[in-house]
Protein backbone atom coordinates (compact mmCIF):
# COMPACT_ATOMS: atom_id res chain seq x y z
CA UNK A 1 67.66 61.93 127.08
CA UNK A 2 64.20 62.15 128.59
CA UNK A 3 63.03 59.56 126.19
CA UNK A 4 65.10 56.99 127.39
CA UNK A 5 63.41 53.95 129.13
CA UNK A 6 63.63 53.44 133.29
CA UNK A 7 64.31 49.35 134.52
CA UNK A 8 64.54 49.34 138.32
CA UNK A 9 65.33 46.41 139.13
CA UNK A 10 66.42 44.61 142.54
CA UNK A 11 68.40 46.13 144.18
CA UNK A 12 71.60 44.46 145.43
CA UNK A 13 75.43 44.84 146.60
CA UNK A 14 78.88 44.12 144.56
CA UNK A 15 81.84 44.49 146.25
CA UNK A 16 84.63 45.83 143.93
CA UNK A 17 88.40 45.16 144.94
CA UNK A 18 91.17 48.00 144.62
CA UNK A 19 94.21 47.08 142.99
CA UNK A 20 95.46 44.78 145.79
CA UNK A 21 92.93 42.64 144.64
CA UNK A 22 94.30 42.67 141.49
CA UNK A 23 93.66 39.23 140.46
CA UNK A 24 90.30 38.04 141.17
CA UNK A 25 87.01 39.78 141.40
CA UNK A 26 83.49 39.28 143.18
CA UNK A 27 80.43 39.77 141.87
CA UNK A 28 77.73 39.94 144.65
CA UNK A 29 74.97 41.64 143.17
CA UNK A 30 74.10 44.44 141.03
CA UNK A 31 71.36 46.82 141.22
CA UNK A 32 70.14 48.45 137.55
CA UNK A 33 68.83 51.98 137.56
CA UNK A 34 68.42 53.49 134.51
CA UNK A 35 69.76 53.38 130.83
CA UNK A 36 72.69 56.01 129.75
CA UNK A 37 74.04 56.62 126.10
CA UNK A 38 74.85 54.43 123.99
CA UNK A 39 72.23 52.28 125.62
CA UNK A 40 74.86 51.00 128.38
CA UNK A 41 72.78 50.11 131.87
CA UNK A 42 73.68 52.03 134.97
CA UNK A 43 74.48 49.90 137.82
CA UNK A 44 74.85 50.68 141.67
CA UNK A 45 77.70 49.12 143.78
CA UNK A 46 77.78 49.27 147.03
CA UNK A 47 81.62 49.63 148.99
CA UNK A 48 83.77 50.45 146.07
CA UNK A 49 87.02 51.40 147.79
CA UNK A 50 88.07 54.78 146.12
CA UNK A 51 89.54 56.35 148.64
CA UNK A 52 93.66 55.02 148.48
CA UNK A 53 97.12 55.85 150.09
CA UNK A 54 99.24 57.73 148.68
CA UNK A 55 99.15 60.62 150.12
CA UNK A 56 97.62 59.02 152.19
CA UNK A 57 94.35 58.80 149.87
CA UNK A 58 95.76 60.06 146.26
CA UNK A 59 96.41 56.98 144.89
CA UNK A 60 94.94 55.28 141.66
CA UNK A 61 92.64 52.73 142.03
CA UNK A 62 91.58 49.95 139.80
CA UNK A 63 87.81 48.17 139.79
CA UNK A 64 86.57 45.45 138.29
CA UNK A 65 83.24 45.12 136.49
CA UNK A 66 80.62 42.12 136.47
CA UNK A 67 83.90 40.07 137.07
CA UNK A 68 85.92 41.74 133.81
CA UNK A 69 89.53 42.27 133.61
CA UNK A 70 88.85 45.95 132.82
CA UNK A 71 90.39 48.43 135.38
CA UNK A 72 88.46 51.16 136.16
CA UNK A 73 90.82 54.04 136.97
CA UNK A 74 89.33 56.37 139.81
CA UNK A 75 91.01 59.64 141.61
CA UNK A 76 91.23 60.32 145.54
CA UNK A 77 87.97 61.78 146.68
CA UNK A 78 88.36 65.75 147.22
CA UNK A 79 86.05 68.73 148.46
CA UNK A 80 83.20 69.46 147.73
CA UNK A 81 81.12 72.59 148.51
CA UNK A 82 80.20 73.52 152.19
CA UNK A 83 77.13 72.78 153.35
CA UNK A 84 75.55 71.13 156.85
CA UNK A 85 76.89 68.26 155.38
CA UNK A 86 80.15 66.59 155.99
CA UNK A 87 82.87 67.30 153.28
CA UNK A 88 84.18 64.80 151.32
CA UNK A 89 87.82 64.60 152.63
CA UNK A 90 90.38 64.61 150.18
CA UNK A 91 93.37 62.96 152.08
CA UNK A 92 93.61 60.83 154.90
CA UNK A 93 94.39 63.50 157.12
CA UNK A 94 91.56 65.15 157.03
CA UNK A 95 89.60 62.50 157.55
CA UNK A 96 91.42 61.87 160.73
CA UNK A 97 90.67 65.52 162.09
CA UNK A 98 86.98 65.52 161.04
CA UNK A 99 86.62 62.08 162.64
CA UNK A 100 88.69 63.22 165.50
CA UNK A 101 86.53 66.79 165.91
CA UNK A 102 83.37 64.91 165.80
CA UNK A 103 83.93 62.45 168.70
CA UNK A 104 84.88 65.38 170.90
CA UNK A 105 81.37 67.12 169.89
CA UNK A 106 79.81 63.99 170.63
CA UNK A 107 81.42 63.78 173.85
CA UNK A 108 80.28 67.07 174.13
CA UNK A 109 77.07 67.01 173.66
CA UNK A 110 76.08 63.79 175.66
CA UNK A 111 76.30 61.27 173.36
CA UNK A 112 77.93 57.75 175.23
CA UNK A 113 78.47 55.61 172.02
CA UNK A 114 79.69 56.21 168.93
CA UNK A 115 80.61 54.63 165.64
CA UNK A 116 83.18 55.73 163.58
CA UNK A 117 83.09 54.00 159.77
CA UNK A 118 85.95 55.11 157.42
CA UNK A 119 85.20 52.73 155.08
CA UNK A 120 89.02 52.84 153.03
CA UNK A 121 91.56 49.82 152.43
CA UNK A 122 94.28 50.96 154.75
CA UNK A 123 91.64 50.94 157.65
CA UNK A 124 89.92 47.48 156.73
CA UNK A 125 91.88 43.88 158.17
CA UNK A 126 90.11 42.08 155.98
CA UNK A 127 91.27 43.89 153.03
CA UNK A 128 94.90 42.99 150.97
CA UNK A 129 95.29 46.72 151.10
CA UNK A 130 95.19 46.82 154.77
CA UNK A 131 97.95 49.50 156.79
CA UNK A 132 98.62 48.40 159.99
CA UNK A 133 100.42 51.51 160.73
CA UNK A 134 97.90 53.68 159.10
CA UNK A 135 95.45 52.15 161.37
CA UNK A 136 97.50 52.56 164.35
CA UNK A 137 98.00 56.44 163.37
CA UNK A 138 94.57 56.73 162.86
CA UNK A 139 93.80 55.50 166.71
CA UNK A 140 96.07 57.23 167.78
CA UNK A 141 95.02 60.46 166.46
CA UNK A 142 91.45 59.66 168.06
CA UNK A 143 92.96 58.53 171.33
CA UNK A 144 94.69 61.76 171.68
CA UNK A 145 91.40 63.61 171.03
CA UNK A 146 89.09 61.63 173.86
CA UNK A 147 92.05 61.92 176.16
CA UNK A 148 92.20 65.34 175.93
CA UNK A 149 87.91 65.34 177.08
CA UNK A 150 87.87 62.42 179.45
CA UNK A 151 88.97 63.03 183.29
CA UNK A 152 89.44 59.08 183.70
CA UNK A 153 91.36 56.56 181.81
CA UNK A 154 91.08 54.93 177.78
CA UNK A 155 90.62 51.41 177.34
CA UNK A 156 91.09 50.53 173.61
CA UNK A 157 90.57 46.85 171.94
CA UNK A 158 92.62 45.53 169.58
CA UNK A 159 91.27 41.87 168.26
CA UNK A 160 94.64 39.99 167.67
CA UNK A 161 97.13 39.16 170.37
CA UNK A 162 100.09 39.90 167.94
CA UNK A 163 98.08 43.14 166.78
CA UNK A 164 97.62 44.19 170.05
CA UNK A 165 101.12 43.93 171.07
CA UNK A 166 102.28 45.93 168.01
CA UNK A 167 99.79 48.62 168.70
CA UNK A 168 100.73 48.71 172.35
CA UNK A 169 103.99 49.64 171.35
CA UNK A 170 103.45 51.64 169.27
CA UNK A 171 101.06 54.06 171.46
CA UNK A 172 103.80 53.70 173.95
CA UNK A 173 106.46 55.33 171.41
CA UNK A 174 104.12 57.67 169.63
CA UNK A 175 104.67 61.53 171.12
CA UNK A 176 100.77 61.66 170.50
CA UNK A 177 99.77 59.09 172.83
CA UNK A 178 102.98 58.56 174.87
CA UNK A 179 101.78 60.91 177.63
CA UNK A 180 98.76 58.67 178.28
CA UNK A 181 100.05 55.68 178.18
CA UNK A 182 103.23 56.94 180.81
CA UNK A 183 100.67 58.27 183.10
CA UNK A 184 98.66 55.18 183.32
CA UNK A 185 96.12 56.08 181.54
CA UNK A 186 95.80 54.29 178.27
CA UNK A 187 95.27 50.65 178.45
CA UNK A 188 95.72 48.26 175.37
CA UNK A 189 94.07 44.95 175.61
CA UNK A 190 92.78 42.12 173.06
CA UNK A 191 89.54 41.37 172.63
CA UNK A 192 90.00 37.90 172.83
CA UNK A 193 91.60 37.81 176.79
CA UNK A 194 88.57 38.75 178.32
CA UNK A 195 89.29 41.71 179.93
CA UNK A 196 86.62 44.27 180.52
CA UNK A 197 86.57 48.08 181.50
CA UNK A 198 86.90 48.62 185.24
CA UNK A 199 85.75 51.95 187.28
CA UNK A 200 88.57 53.91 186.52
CA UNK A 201 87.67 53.79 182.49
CA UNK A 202 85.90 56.96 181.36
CA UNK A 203 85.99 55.88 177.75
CA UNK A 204 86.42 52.45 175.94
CA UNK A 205 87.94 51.78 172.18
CA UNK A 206 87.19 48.93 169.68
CA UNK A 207 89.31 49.20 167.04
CA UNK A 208 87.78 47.00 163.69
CA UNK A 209 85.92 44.27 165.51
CA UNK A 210 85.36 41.50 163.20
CA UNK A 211 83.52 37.68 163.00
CA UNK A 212 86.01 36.20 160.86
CA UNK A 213 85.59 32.41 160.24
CA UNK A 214 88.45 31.57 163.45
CA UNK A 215 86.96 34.24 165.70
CA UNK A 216 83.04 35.19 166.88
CA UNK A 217 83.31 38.14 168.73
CA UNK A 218 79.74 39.30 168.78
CA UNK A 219 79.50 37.95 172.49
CA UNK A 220 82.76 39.81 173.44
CA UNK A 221 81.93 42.82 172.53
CA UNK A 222 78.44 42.91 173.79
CA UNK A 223 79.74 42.12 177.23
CA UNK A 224 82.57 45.07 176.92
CA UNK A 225 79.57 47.41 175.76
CA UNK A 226 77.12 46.35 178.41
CA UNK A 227 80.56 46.70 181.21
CA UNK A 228 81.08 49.98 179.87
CA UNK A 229 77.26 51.17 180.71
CA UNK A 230 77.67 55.11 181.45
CA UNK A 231 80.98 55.46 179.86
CA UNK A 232 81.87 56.75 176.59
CA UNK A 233 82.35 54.23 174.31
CA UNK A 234 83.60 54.73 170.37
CA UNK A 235 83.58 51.83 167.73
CA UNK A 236 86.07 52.14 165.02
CA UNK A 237 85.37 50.40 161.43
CA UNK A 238 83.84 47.01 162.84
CA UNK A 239 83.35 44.20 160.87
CA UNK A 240 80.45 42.29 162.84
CA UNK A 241 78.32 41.45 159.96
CA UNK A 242 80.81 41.70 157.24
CA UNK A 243 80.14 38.86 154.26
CA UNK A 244 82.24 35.78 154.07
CA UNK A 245 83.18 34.70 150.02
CA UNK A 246 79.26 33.76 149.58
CA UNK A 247 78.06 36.65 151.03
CA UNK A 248 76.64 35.50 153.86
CA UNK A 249 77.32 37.55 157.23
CA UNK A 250 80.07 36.11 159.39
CA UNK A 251 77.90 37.02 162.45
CA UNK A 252 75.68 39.28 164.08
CA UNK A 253 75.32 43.34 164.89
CA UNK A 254 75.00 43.44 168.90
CA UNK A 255 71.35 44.60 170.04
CA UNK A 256 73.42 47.84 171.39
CA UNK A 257 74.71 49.10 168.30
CA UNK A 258 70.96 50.46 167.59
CA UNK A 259 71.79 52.90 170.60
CA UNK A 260 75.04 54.39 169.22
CA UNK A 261 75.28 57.84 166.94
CA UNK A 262 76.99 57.55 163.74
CA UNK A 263 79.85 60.00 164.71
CA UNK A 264 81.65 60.17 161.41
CA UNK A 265 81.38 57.92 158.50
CA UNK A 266 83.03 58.30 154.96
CA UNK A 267 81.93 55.92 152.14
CA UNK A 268 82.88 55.74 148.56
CA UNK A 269 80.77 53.86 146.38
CA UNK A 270 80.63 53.28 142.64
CA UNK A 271 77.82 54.02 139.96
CA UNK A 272 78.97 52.01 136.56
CA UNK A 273 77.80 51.46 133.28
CA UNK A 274 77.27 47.89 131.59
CA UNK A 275 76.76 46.66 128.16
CA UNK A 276 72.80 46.51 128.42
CA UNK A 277 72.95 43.05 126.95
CA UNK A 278 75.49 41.70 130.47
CA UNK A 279 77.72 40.72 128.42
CA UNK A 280 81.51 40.62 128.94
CA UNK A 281 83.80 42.67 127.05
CA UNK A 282 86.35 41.95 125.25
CA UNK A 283 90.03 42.99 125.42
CA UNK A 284 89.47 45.15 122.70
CA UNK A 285 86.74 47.21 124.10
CA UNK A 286 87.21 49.93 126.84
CA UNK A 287 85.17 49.45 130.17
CA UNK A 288 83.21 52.14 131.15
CA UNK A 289 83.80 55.38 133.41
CA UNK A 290 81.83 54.65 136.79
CA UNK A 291 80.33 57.83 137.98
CA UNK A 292 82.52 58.30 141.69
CA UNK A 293 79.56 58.54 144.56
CA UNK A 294 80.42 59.29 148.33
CA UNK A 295 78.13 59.42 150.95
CA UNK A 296 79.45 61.23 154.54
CA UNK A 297 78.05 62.49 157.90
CA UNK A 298 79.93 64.22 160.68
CA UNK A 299 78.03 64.47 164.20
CA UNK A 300 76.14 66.42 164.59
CA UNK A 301 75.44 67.45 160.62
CA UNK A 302 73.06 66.00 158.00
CA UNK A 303 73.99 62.59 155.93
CA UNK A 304 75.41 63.78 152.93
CA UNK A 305 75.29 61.89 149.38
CA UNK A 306 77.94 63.72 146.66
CA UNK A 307 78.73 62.73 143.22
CA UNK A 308 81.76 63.52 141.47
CA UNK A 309 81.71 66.22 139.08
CA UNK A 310 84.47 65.35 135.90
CA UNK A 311 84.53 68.55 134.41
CA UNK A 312 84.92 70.58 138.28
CA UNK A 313 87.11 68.07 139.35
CA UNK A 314 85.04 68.36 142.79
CA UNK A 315 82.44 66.78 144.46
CA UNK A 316 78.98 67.62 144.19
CA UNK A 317 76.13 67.61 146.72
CA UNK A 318 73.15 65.44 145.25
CA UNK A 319 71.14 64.56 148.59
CA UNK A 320 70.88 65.45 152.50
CA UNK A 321 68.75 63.92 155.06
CA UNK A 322 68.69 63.53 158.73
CA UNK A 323 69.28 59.47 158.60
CA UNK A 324 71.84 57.25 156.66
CA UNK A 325 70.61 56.93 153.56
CA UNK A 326 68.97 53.73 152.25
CA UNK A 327 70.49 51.87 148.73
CA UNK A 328 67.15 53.12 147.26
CA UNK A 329 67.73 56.68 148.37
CA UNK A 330 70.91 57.17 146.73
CA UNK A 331 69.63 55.41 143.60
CA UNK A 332 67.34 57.85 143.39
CA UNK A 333 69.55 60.97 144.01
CA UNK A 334 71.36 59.76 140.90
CA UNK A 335 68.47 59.33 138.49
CA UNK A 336 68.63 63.10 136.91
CA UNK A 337 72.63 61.96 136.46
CA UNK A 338 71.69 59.34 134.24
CA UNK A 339 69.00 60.57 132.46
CA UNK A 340 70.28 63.86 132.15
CA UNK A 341 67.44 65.49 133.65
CA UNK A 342 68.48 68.73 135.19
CA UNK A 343 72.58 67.42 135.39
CA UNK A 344 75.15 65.87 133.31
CA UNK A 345 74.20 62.35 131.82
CA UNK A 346 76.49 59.91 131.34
């Protein structure tokens, strides 16, 4: 194992699709980090989707490889040990109340702007796997939790019109957030009418801003933020510099998101074996296991980066660090995985 020969190479992004993408794949870029048995190349992927719905997060995904038809099967993330770190959550749920918990510490503690990055199907527009309803839960759920902290009123930000209307209903109807919303104090706009927080807002929601090619919002939401100055103000999976089919951004990050404290942020990613020629394989062959890699942070803990142990059926704490950790970073945790030095190789 030991012997085996180290190519870093660049180091670069692919976007895998779950199985609502079942049907075309993207290949953006792949970063090689080491060779495992069998001389297959391990390759990093950035954004695999492994967390899935089903209950809400226990279904079975499928990923696609350099563009093959092979499905790689992966499980719904679970826990992993305790730690400073933010556990891997193993259901929707969960994710909900740590998300939920660490907006109120933020709150807490002084913090004015937060991002919250749940980085899953159901919560992502853009993705065919998208839950409108599971997104609407999910704000509500966080709504509830800054109403219960905030003297003054919520102002939360759909982008649609028609997606604003349907979530404005449905915060009206919900017993979580009904109580807000008949007391006056949760307002529902769109981002694209123009309205902006007024004096009576103590706290202000964007739910999944997004440049998409019909809609820059950059400007919007820069205005709402700088509005909002002194209020509490929580971002919720935005989109802002998301890639468009050539993977190119769509737009811009706002200057103020450099100010705001990553409250909570979940993301699975993917850590596959190739044939270390690149070439395709054929129907006959079976793809290779990807190792399952997660990388979490809950205010006001460390950033967490956890691989998946087969044999625990758990997740395993590989790194922790005070900031999010770079592509290289997390590369790097893995290394021993591959090589086998001091852990399991692949």
């Amino acid at each position: 194992k030991r012997g085996l020969p180290w190519q870093l190479v660049s180091l670069a992004l692919f976007l895998c699709l779950s199985s609502f993408c079942d049907g075309f794949s993207a290949l953006q870029n792949v970063g090689v980090i080491g060779t495992a048995k069998g001389g297959s190349k391990v390759c990093y992927s950035q954004k695999t989707p492994l967390l899935r719905s089903a209950g809400l997060l226990g279904g079975r995904s499928k990923f696609y490889l350099r563009g093959e038809r092979g499905a790689l099967g992966c499980k719904a993330l679970q826990d992993s040990e305790q730690g400073e770190q933010c556990l891997v959550p193993p259901d929707l749920d969960q994710a909900i109340a740590g998300c939920s918990g660490a907006v109120v510490e933020s709150m807490l503690s002084g913090r004015r702007g937060m991002l919250i990055d749940v980085l899953v199907p159901e919560l992502d527009p853009s993705s065919r796997g998208y839950e409108p309803e599971t997104m609407r839960l999910f704000c509500s759920k966080v709504l509830a939790q800054l109403g219960g902290v905030s003297l003054g009123n919520l102002r939360v930000y759909f982008q649609g019109l028609e997606e604003t209307g349907a979530a404005g209903l449905y915060l009206r109807d919900s017993n979580v957030t009904s109580a807000l919303v008949s007391e006056g104090r949760l307002k529902v706009e769109s981002l694209l009418n123009g309205a902006l927080p007024d004096a009576d807002d103590s706290a202000v929601i964007l739910v999944a801003p997004a440049n998409t090619k019909e809609d820059k919002v950059t400007r919007e939401v820069r205005r709402i933020i700088s509005e909002a100055e002194g209020k509490a103000i929580v971002i919720i999976n935005h989109r802002l510099d998301a890639p468009d089919p050539d993977g190119k951004p769509m737009g811009t990050l706002p200057l103020e998101f450099d100010r705001l404290e990553p409250a909570y942020y979940v993301e699975a990613l993917s850590l596959a074996a190739r044939p270390s020629d690149g070439r395709v394989l054929t129907d006959d062959e079976a793809p290779p296991s990807p190792m399952r890699i997660a990388v979490t942070r809950k205010f006001p803990g460390l950033w967490g980066v956890f691989a998946f142990e087969g044999a625990d059926q758990r997740y395993s704490l590989l790194r922790s660090q005070k900031t999010k950790p770079t592509h290289g970073a997390i590369m790097e945790a893995c290394k021993h995985l591959v090589t086998g030095g001091g852990g399991k190789g692949l």
